[in-house]
Each structure stands twice: as structure tokens, then as C-alpha cells.
N, C-alpha and C. Protein backbone atom coordinates (compact mmCIF):
# COMPACT_ATOMS: atom_id res chain seq x y z
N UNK A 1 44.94 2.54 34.33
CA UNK A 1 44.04 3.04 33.31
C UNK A 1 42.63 2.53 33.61
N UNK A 2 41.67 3.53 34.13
CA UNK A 2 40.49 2.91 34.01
C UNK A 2 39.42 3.42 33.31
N UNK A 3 38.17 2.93 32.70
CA UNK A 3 37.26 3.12 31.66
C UNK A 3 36.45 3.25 32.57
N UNK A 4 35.13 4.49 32.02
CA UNK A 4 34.00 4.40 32.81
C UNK A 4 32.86 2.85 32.15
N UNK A 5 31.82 3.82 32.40
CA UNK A 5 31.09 2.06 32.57
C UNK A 5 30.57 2.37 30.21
N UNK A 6 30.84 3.71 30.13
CA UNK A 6 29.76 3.86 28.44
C UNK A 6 31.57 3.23 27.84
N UNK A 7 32.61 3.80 28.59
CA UNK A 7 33.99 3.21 27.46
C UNK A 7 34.02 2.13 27.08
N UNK A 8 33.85 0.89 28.99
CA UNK A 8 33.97 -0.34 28.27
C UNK A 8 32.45 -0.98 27.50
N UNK A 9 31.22 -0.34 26.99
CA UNK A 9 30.17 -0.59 26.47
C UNK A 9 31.21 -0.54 25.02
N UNK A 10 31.72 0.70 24.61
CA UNK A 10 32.32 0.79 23.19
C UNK A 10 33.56 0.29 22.99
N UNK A 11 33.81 -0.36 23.94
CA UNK A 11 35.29 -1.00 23.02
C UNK A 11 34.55 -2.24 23.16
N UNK A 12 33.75 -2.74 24.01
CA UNK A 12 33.11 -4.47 23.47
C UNK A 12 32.35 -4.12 22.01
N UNK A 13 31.27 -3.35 21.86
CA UNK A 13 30.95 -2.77 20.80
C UNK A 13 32.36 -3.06 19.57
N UNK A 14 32.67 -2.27 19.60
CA UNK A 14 34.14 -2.15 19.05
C UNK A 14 34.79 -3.75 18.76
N UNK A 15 34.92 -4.38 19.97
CA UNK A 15 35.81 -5.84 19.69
C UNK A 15 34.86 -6.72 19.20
N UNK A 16 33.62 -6.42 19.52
CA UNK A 16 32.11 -7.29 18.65
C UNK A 16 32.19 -7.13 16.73
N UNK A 17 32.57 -5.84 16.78
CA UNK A 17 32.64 -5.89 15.57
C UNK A 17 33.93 -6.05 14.50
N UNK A 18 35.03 -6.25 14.95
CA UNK A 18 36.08 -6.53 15.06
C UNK A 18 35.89 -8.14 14.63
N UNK A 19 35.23 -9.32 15.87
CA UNK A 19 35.82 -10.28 15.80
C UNK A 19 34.78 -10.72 14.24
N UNK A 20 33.38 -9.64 14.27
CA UNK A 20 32.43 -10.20 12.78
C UNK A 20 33.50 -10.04 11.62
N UNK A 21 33.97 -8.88 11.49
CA UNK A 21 34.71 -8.86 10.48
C UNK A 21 35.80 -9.97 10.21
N UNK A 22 36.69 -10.33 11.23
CA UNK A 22 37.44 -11.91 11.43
C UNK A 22 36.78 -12.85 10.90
N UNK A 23 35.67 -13.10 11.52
CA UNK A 23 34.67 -13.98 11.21
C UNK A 23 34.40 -14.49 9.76
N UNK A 24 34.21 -13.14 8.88
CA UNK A 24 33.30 -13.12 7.84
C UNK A 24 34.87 -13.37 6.61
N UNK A 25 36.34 -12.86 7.22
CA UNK A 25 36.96 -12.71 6.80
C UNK A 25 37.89 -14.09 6.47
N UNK A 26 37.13 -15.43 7.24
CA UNK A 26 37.68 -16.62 7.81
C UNK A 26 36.88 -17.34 6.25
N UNK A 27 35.44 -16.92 6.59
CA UNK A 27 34.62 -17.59 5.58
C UNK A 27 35.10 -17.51 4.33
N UNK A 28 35.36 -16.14 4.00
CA UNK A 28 35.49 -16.30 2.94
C UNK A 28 36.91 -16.52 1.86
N UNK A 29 37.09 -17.17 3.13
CA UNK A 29 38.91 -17.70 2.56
C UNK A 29 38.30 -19.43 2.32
N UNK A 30 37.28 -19.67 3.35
CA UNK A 30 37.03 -20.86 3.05
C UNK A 30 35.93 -21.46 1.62
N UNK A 31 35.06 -20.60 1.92
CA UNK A 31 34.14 -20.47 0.61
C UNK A 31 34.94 -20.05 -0.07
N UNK A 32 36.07 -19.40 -0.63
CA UNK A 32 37.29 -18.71 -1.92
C UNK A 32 37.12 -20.28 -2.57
N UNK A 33 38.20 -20.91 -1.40
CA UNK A 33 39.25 -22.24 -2.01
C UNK A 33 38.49 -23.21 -1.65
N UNK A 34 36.89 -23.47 -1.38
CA UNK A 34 35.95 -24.46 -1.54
C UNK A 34 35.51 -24.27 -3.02
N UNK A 35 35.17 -22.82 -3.63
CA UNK A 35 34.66 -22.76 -4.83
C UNK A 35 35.59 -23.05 -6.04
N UNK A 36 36.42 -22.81 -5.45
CA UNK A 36 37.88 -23.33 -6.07
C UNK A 36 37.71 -24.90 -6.09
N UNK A 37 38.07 -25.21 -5.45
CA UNK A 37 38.42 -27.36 -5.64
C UNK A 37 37.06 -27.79 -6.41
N UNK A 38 35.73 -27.32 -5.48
CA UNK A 38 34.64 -27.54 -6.03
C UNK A 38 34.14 -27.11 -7.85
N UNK A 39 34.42 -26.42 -8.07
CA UNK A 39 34.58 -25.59 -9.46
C UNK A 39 35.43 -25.33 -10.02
N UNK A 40 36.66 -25.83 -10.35
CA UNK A 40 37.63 -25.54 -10.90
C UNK A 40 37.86 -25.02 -12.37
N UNK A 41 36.90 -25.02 -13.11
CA UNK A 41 36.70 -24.00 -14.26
C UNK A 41 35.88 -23.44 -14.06
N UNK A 42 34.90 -22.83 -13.15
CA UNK A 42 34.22 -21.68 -12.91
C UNK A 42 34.79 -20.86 -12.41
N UNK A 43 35.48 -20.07 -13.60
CA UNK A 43 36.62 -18.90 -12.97
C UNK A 43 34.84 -17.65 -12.84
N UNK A 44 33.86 -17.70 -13.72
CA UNK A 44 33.10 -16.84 -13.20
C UNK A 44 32.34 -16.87 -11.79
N UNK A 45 32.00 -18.05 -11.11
CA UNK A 45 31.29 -18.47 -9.56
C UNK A 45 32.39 -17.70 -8.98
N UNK A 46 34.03 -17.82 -8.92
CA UNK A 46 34.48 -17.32 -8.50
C UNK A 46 34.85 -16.08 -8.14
N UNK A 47 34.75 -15.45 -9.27
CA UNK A 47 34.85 -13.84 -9.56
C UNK A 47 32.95 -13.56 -8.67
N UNK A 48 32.14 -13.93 -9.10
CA UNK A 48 30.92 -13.48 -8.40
C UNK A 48 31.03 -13.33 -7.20
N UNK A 49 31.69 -14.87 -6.78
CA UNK A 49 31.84 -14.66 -4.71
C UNK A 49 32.85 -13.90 -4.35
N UNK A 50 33.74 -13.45 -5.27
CA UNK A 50 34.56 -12.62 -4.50
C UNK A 50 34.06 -11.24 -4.20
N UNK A 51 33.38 -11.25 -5.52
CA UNK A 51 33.14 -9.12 -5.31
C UNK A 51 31.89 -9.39 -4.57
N UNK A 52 31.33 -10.56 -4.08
CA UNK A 52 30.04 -10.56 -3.35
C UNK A 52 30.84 -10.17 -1.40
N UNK A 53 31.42 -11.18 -1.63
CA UNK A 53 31.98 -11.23 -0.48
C UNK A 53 32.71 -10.25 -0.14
N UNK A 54 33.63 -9.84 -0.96
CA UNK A 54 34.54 -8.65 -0.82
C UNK A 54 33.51 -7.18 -0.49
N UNK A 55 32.80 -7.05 -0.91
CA UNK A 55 31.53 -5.91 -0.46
C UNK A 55 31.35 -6.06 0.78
N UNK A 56 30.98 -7.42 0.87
CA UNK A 56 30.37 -7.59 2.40
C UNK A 56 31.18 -7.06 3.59
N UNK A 57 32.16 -7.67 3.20
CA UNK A 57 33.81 -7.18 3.97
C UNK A 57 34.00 -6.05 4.62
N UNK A 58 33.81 -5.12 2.82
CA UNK A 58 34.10 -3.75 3.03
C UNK A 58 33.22 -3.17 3.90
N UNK A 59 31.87 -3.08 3.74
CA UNK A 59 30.68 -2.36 4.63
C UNK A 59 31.16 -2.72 6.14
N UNK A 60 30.94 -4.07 5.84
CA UNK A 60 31.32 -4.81 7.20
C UNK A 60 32.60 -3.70 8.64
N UNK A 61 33.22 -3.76 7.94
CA UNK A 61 34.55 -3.16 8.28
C UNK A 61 34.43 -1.44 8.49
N UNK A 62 33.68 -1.12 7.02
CA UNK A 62 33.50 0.50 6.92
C UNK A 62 32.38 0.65 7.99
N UNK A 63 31.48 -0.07 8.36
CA UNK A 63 30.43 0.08 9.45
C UNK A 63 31.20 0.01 10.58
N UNK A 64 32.13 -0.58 11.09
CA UNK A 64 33.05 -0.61 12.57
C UNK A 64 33.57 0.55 12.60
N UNK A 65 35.02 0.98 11.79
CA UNK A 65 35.94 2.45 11.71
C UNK A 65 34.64 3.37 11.88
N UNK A 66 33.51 3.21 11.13
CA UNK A 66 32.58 4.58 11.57
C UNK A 66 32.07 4.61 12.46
N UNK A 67 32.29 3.49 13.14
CA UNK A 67 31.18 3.32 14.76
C UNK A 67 32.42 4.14 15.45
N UNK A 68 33.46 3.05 15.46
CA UNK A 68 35.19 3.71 16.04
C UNK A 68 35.47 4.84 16.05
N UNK A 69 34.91 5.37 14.81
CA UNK A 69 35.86 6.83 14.69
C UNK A 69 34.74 7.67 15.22
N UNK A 70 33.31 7.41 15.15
CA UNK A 70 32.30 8.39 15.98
C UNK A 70 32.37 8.59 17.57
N UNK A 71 32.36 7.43 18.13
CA UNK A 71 32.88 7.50 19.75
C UNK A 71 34.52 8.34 20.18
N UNK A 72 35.56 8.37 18.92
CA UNK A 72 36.47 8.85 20.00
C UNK A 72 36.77 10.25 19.43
């Protein structure tokens, strides 16, 4: 199986945005259960960072599948 030289440009493209989403997806497990121990009756800080973060996620992610799904 071989790729010309624009395929393997879009699947690094592709695995670049892949590993942000990992990335962002790492954080915010850590910022979750930091705001957690750290705040433990701020059930609202919590609810804020989630749908903050959880947005971020989504775009995050919905910006890759549309890069993904435009190239193939």
C-alpha cells in the first residue's frame, strides 16, 4: 500500500488532530477530578468546566471528522 506525497500530508494532518483531541481529552479528566478534590461543594465550578470543556471537545473533534471527511 503506498500513499502519494498530499495522502501522507493528510493522514499526519489527520493523526495531528487526533492526538489534540487525546490531548485535550486527558486534561480534562484531570482538571474534572482536580476541581473535584479541590472544590468539593462546588458542584457549580464543576458543571461550568464541564460544558466549558465539553464544547471544546466537541468543536475540537467536529473540526477533525470535517477535515477527515473533506479529503476522502
Amino acid at each position: 500500500m503506498k500513499f502519494d506525497k498530499d495522502q501522507l500530508e493528510e493522514i499526519k494532518i489527520a493523526f495531528i488532530y487526533i492526538c489534540v483531541f487525546l490531548f485535550a481529552a486527558i486534561l480534562w479528566l484531570i482538571g474534572y477530578y482536580a476541581a473535584f478534590i479541590l472544590f468539593p461543594v462546588g458542584a457549580g465550578v464543576l458543571i461550568v468546566w464541564g460544558i466549558i470543556l465539553g464544547l471544546a471537545l466537541a468543536f475540537g473533534s467536529g473540526m477533525a471528522a470535517a477535515h477527515i471527511h473533506e479529503e476522502l
